[in-house]
PDB file of N, CA and C in Angstrom:
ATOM      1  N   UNK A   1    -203.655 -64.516  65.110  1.00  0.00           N
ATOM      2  CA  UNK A   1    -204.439 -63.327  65.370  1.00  0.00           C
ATOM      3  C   UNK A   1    -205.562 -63.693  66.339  1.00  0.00           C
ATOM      4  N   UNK A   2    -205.866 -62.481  67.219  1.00  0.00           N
ATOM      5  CA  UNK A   2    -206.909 -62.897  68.279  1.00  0.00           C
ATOM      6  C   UNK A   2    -208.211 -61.911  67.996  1.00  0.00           C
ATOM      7  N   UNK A   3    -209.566 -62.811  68.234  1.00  0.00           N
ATOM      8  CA  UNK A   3    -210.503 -61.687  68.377  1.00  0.00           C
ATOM      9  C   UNK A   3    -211.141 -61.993  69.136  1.00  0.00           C
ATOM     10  N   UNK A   4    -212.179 -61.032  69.435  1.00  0.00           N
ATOM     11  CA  UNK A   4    -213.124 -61.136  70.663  1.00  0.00           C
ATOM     12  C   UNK A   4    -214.623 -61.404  69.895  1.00  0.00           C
ATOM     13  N   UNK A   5    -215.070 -62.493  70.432  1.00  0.00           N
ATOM     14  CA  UNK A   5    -215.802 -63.066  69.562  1.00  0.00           C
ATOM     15  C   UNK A   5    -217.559 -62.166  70.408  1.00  0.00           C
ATOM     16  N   UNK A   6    -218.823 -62.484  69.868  1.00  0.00           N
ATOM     17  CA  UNK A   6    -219.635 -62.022  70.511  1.00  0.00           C
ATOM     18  C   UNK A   6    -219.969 -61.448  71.573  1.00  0.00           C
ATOM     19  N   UNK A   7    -219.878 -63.164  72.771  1.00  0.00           N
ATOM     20  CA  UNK A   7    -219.534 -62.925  73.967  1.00  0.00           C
ATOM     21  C   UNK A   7    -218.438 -62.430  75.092  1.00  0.00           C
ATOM     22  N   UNK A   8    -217.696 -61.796  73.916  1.00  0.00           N
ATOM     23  CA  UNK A   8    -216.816 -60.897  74.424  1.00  0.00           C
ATOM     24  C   UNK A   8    -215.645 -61.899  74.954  1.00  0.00           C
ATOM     25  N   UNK A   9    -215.535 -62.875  74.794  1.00  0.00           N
ATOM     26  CA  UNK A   9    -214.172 -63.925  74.851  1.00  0.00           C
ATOM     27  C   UNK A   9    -213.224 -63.885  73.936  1.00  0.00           C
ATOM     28  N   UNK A  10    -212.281 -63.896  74.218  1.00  0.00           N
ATOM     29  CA  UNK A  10    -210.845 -63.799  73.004  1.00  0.00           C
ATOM     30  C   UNK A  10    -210.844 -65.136  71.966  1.00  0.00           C
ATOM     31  N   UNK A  11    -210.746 -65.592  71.243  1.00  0.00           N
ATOM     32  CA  UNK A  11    -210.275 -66.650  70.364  1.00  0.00           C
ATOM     33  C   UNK A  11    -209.563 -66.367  68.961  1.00  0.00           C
ATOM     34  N   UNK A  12    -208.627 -67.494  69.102  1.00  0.00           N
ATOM     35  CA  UNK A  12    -207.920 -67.238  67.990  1.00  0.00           C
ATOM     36  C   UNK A  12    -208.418 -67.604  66.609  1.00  0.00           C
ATOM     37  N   UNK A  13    -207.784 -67.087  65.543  1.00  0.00           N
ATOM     38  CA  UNK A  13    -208.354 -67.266  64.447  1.00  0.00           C
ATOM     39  C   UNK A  13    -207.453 -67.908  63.538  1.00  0.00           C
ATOM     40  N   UNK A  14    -208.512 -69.007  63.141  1.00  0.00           N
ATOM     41  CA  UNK A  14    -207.888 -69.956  62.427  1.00  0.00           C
ATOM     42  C   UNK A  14    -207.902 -69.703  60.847  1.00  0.00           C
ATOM     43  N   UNK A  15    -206.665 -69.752  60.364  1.00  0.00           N
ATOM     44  CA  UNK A  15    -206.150 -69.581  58.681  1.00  0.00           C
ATOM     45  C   UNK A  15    -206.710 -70.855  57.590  1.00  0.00           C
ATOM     46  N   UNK A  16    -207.129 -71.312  57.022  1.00  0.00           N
ATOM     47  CA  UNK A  16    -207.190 -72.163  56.296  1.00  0.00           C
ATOM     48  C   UNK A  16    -207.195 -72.577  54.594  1.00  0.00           C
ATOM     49  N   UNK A  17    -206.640 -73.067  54.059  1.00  0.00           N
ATOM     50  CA  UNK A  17    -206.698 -73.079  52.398  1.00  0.00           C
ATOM     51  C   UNK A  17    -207.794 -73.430  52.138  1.00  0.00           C
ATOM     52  N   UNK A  18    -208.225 -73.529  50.662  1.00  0.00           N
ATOM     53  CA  UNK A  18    -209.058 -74.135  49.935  1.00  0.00           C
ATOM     54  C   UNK A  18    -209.136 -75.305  50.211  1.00  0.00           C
ATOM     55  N   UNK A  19    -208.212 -75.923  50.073  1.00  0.00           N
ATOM     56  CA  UNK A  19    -208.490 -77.694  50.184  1.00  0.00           C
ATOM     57  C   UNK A  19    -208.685 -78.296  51.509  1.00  0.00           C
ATOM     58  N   UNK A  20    -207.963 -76.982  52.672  1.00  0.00           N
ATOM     59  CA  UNK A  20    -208.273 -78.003  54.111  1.00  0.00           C
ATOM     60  C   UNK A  20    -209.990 -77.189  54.630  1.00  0.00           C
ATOM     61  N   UNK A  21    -210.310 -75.883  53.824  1.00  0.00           N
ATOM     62  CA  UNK A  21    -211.756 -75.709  54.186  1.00  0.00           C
ATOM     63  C   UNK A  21    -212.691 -77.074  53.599  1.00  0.00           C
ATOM     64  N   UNK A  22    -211.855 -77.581  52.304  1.00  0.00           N
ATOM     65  CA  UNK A  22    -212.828 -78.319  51.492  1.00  0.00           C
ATOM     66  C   UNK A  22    -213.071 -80.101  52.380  1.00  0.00           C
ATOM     67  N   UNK A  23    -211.699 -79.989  52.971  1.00  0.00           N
ATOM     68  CA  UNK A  23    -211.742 -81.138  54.078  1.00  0.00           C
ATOM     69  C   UNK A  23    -212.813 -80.885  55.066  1.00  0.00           C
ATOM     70  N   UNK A  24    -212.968 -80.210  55.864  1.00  0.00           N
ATOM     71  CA  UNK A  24    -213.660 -79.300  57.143  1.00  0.00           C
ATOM     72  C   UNK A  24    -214.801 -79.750  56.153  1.00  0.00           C
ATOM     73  N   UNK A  25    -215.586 -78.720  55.586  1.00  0.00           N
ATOM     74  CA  UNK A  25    -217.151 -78.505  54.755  1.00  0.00           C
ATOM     75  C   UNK A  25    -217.531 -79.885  53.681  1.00  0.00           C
ATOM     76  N   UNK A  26    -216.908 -80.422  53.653  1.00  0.00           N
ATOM     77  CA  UNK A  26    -217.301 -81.558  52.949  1.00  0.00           C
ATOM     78  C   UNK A  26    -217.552 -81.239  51.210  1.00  0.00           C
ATOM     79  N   UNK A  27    -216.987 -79.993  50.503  1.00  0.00           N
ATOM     80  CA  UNK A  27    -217.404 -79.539  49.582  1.00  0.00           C
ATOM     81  C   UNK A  27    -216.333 -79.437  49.255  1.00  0.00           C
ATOM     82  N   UNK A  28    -216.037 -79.813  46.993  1.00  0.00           N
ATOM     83  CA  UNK A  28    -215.050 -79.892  46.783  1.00  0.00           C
ATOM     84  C   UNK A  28    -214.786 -78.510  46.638  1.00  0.00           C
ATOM     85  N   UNK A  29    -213.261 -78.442  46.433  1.00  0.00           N
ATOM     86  CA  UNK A  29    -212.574 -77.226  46.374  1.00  0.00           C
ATOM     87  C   UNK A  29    -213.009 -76.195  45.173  1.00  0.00           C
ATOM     88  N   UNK A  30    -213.315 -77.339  43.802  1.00  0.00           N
ATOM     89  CA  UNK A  30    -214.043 -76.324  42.923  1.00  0.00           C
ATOM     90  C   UNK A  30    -215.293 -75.624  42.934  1.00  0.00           C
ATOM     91  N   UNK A  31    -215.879 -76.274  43.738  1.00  0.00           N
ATOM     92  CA  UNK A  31    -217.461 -75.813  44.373  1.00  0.00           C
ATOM     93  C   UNK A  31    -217.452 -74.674  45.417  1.00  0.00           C
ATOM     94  N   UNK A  32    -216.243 -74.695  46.478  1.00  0.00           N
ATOM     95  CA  UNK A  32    -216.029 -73.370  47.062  1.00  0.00           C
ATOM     96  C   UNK A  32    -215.125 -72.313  45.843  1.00  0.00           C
ATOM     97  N   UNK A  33    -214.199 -72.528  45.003  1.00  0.00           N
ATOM     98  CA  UNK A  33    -213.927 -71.279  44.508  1.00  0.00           C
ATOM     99  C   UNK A  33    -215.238 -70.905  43.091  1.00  0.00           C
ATOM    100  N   UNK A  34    -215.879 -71.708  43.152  1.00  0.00           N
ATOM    101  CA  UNK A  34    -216.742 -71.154  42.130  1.00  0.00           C
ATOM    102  C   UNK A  34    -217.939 -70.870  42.150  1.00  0.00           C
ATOM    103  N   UNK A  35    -218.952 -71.606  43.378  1.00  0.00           N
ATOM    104  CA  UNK A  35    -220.109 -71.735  43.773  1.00  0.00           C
ATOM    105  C   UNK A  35    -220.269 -70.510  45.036  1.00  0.00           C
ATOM    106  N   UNK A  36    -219.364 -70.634  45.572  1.00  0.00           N
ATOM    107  CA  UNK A  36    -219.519 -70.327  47.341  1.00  0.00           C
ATOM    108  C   UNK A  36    -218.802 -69.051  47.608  1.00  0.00           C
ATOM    109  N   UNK A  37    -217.670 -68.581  46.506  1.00  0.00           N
ATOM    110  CA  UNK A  37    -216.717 -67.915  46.696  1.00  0.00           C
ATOM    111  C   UNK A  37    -217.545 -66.604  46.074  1.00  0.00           C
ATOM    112  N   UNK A  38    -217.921 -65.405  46.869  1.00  0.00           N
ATOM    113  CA  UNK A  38    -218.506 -64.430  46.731  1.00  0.00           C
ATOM    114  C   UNK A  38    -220.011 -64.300  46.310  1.00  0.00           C
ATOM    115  N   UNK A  39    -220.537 -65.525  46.685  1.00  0.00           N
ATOM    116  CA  UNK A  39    -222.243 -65.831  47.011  1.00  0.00           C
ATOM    117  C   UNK A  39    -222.207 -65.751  48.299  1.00  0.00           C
ATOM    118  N   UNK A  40    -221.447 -66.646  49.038  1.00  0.00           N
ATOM    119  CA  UNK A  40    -222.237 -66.663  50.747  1.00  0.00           C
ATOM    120  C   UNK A  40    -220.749 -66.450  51.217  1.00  0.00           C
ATOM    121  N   UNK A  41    -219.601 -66.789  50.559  1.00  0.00           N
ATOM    122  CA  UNK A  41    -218.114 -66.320  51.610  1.00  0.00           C
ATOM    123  C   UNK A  41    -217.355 -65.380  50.814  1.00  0.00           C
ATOM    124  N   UNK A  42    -217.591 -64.190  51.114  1.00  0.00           N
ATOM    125  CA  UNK A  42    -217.069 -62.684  50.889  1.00  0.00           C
ATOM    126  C   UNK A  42    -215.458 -62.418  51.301  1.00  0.00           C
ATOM    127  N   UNK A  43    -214.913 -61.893  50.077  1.00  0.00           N
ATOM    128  CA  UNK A  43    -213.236 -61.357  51.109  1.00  0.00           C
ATOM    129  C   UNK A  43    -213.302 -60.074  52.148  1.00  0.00           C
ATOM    130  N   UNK A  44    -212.412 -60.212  52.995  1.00  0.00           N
ATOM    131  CA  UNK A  44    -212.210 -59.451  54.019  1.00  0.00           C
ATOM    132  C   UNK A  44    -213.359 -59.689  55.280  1.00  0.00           C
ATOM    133  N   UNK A  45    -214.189 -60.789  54.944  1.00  0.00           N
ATOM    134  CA  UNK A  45    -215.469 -61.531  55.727  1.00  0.00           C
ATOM    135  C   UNK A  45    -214.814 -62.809  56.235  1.00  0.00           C
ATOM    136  N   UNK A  46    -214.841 -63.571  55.214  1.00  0.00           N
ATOM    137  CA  UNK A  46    -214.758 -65.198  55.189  1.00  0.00           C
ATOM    138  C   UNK A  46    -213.245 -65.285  54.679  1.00  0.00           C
ATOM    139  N   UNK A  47    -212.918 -64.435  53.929  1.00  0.00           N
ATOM    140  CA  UNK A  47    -211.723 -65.132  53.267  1.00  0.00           C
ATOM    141  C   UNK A  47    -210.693 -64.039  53.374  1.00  0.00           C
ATOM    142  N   UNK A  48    -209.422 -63.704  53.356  1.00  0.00           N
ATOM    143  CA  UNK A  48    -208.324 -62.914  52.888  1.00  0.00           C
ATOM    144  C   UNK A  48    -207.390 -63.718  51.959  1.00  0.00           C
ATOM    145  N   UNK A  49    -206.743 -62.471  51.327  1.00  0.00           N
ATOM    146  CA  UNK A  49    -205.595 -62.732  50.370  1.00  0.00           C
ATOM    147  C   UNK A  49    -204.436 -61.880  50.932  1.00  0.00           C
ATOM    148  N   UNK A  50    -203.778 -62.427  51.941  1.00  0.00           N
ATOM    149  CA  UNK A  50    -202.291 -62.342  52.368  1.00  0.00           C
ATOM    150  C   UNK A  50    -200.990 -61.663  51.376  1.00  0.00           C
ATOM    151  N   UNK A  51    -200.847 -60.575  52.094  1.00  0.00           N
ATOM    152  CA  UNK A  51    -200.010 -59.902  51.729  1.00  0.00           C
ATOM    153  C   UNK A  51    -200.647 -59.475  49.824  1.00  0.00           C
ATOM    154  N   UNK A  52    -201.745 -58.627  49.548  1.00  0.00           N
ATOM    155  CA  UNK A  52    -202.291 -58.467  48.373  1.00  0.00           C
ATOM    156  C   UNK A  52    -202.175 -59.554  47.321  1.00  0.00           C
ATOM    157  N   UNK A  53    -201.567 -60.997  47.686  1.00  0.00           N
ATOM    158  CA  UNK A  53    -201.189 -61.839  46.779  1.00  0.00           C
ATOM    159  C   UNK A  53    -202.548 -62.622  46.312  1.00  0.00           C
ATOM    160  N   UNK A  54    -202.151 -64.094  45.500  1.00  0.00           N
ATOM    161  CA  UNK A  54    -202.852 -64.662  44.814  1.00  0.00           C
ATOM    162  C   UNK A  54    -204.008 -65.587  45.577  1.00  0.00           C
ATOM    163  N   UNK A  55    -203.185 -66.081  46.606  1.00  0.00           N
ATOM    164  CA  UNK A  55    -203.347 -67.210  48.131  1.00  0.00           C
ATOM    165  C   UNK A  55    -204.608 -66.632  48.774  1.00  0.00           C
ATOM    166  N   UNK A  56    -205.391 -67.409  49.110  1.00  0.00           N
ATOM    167  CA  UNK A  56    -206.515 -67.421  49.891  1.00  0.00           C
ATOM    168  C   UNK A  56    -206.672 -67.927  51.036  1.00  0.00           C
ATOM    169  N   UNK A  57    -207.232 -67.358  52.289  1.00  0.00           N
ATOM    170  CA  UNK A  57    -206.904 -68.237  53.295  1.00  0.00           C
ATOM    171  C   UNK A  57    -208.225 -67.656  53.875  1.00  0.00           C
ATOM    172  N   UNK A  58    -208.962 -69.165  54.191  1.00  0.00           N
ATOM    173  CA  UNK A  58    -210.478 -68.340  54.916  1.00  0.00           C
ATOM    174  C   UNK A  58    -210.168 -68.556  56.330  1.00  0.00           C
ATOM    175  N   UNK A  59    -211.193 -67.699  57.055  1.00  0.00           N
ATOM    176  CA  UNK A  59    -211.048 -67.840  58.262  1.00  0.00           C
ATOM    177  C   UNK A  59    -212.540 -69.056  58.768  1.00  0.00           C
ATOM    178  N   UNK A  60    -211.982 -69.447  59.684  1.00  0.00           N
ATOM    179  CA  UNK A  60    -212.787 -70.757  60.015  1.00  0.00           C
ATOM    180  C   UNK A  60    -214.230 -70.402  60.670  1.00  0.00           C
ATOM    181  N   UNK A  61    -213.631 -69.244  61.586  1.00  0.00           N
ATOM    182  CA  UNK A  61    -214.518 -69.180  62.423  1.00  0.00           C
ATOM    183  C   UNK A  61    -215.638 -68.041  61.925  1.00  0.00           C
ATOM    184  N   UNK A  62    -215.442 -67.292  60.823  1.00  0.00           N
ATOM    185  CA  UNK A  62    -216.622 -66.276  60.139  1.00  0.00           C
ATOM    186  C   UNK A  62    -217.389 -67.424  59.165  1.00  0.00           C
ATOM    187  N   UNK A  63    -216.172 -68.208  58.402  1.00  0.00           N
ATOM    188  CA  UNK A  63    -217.234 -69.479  57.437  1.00  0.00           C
ATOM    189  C   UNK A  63    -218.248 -70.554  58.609  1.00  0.00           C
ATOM    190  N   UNK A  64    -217.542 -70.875  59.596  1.00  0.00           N
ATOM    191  CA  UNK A  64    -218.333 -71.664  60.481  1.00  0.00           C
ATOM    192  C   UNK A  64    -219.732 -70.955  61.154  1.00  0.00           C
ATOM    193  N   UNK A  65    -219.754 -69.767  61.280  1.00  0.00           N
ATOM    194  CA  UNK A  65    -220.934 -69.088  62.059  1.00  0.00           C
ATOM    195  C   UNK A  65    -221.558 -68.492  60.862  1.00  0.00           C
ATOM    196  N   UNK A  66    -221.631 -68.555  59.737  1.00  0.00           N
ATOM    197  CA  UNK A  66    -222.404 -68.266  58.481  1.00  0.00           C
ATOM    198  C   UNK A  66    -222.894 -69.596  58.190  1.00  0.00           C
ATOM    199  N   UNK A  67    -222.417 -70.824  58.284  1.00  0.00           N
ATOM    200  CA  UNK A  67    -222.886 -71.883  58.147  1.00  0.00           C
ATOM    201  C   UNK A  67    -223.937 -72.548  59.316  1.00  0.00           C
ATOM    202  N   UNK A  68    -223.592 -72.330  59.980  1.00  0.00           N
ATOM    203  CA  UNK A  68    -224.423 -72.209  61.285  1.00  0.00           C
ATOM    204  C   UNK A  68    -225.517 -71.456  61.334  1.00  0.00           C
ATOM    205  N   UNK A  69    -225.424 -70.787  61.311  1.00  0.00           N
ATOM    206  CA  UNK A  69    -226.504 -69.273  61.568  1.00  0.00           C
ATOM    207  C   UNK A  69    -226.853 -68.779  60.439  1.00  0.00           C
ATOM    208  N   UNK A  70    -225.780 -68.806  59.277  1.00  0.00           N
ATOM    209  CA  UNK A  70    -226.692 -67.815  58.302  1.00  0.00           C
ATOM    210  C   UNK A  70    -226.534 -66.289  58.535  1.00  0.00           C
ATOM    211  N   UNK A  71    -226.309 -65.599  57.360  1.00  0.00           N
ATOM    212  CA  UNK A  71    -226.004 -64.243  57.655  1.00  0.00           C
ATOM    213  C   UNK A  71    -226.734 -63.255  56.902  1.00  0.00           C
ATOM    214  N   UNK A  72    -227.691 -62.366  57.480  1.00  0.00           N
ATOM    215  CA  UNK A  72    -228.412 -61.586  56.716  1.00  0.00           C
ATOM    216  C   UNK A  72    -227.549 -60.868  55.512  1.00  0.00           C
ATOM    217  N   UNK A  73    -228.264 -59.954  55.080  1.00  0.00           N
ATOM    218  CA  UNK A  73    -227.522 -58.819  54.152  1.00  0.00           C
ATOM    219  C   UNK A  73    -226.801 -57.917  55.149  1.00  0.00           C
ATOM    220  N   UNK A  74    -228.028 -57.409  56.037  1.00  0.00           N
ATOM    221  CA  UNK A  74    -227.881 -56.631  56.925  1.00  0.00           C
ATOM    222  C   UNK A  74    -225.933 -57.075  58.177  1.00  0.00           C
ATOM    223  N   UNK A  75    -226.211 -58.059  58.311  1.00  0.00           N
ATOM    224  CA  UNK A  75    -224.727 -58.235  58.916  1.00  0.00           C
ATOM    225  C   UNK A  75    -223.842 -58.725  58.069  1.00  0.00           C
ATOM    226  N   UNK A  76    -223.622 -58.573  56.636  1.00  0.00           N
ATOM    227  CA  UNK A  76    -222.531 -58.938  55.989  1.00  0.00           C
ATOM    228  C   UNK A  76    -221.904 -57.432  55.876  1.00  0.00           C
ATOM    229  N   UNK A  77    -222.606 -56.806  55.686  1.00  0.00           N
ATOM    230  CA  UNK A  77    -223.013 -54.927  55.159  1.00  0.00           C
ATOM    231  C   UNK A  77    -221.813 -54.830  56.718  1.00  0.00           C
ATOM    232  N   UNK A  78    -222.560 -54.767  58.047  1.00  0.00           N
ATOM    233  CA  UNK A  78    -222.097 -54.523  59.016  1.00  0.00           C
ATOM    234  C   UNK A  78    -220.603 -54.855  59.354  1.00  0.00           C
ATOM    235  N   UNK A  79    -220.333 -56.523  58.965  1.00  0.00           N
ATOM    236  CA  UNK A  79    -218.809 -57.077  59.248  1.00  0.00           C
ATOM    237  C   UNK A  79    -217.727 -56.628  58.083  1.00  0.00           C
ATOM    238  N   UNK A  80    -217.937 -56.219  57.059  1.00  0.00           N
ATOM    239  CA  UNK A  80    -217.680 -55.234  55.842  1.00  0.00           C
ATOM    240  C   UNK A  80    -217.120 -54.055  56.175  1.00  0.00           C
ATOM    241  N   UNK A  81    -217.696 -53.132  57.017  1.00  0.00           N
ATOM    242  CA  UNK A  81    -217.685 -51.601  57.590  1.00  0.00           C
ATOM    243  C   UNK A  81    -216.680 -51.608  58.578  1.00  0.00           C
ATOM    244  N   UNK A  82    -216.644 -52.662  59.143  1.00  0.00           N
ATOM    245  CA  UNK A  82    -216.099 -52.776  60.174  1.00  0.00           C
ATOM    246  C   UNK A  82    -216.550 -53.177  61.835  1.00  0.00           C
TER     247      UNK A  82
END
C-alpha cells in the first residue's frame, strides 16, 4: 500500500508483527501488547487487524513518527477521522 506522506511524497507502507516491531523498538513483545497497545499505538492508527481477524500488523511508519515526534490528542482525534 502507498501513501503520501506530509510532504506530499508517496511511500510505501510497511506491515509488521509484534515480534519484528519488538525487534525494530527494542521492547519486548509483551510490553507492546500490554503496555503500548492502546496507550500510545491505537488500531486503525498504528496498528490493523487484517481481514477483521485475530493478527496484528502495525504500520512502521505511523509507530515510527509517534515515536519520534510524539502525537498530541489533537492529531490522534484527526488520523482517526480520517
Amino acid at each position: 500500500m502507498t501513501q503520501i506522506n506530509r510532504k506530499g511524497a508517496f511511500v510505501m507502507t510497511t506491515y509488521l508483527t509484534t515480534e519484528e516491531l519488538s525487534q525494530r523498538i527494542k521492547y519486548d513483545t509483551r510490553t507492546i501488547r500490554q503496555c503500548l497497545m492502546n496507550a500510545v499505538l491505537f488500531e486503525g492508527v498504528h496498528y490493523i487487524r487484517p481481514f477483521g481477524g485475530r493478527k496484528i500488523l502495525f504500520i512502521w511508519e505511523q509507530v515510527e513518527e509517534t515515536m519520534l515526534h510524539g502525537a498530541s490528542a489533537n492529531d490522534l482525534i484527526n488520523m482517526m477521522e480520517g
